[in-house]
Protein backbone atom coordinates (compact mmCIF):
# COMPACT_ATOMS: atom_id res chain seq x y z
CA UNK A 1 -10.54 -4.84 -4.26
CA UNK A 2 -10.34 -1.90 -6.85
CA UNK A 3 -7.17 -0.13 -8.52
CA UNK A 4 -7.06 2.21 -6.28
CA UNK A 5 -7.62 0.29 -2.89
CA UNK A 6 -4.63 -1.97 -3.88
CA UNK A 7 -2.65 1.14 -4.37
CA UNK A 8 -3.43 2.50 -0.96
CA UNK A 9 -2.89 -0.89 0.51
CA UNK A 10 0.26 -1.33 -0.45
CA UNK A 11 1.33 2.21 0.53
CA UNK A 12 0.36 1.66 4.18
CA UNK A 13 2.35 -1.76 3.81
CA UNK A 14 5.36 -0.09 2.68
CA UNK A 15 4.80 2.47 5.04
CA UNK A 16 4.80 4.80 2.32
CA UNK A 17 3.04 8.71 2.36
CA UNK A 18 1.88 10.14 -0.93
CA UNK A 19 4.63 12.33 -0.94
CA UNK A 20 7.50 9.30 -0.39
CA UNK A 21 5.76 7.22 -2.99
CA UNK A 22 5.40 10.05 -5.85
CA UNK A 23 8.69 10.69 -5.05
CA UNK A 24 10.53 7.25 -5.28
CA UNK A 25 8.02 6.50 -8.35
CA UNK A 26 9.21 9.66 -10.17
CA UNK A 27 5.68 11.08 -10.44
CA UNK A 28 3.90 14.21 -8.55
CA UNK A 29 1.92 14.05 -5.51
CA UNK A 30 -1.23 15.03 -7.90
CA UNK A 31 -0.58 12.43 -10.15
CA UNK A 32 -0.30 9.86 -7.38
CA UNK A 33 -3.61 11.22 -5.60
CA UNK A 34 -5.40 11.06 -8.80
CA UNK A 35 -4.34 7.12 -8.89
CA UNK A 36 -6.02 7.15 -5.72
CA UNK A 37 -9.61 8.01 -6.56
CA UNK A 38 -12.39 6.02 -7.77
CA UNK A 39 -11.95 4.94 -11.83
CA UNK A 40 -8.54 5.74 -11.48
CA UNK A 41 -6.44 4.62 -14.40
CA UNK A 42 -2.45 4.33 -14.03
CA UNK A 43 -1.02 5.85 -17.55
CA UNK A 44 1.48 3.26 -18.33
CA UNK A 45 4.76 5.13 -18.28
CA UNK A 46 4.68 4.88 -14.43
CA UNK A 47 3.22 1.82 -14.17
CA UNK A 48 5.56 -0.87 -13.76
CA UNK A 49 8.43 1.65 -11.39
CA UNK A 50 5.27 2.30 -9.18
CA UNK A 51 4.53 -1.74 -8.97
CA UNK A 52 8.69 -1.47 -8.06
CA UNK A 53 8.66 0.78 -5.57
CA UNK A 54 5.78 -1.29 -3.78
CA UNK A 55 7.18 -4.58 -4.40
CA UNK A 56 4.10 -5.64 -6.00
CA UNK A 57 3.54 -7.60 -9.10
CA UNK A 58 2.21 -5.78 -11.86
CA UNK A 59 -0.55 -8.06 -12.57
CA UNK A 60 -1.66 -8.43 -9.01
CA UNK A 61 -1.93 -4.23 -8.74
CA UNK A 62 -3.19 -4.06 -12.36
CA UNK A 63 -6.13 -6.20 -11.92
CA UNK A 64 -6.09 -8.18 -8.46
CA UNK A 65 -5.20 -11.45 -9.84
CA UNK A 66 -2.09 -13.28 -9.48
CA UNK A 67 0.59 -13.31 -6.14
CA UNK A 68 0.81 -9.79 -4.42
CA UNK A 69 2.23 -9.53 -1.13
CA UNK A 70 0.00 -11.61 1.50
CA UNK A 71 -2.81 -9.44 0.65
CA UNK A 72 -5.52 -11.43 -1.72
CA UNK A 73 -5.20 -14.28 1.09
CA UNK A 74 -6.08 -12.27 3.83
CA UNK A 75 -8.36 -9.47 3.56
CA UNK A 76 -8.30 -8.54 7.38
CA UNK A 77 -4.83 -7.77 6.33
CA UNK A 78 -5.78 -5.56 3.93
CA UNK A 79 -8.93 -3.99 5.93
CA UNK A 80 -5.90 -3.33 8.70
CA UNK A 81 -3.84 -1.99 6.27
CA UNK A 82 -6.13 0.79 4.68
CA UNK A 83 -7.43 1.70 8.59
CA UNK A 84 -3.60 2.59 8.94
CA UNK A 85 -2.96 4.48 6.36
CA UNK A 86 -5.81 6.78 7.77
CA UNK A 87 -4.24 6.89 11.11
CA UNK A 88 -1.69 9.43 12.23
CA UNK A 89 1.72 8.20 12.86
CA UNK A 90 1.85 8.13 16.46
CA UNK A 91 -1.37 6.32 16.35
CA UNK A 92 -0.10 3.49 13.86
CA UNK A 93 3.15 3.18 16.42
CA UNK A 94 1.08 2.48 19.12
CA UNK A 95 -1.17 -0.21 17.15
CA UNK A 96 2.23 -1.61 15.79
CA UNK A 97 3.15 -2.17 19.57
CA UNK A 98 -0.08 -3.53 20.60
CA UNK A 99 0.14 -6.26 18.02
CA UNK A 100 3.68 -6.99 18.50
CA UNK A 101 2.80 -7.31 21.97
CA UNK A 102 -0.24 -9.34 21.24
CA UNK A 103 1.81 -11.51 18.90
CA UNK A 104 4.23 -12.19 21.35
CA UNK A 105 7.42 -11.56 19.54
CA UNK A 106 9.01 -7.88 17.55
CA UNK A 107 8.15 -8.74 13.88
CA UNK A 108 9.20 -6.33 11.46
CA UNK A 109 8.77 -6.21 7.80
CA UNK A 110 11.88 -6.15 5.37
């Protein structure tokens, strides 16, 4: 999974828009969608409040190595993930339903 793919991974986890994110991280929404692209580099000054925001550990949105969130276990979770973050709202509200329904119980993250 790239730079970039983590980043948008644990957006959609968080629940997190590009707007919400640049603005919690303290960056613009152009700097944030630059992050975003293929060969992206994060400029270190951001770096580490970003990796806050997310509730991520540096190393493990750096380079992919290390303990994340549940991600590197599971990559259907991840694979869900990124299909969310493409979704509308409405849309990702419905699939949240269907799963808690399908999972028997109303899970929410913290």
């Amino acid at each position: 999974m790239s730079f970039p793919t983590r980043l948008k991974t644990a957006m959609a986890l968080r629940g997190l828009k590009r707007s919400q994110m640049a603005k919690q991280a303290g960056i613009s929404r152009q700097t944030l969608c630059n992050w975003t692209k293929p060969n992206a580099r994060m400029d270190l000054d951001h770096f580490f409040s970003v990796c806050d925001v997310l509730k991520v550990s540096a190393s493990w949105l750096r380079r992919g190595t290390g303990p994340p969130v549940q991600l590197r276990t599971d990559p259907q979770v991840a694979e869900l993930a990124l299909i969310m973050s493409k979704m509308r709202h409405d849309q990702r509200l419905k699939l949240l339903a269907i799963a808690r329904q399908m999972a028997g119980a109303k899970l929410e993250l913290s």
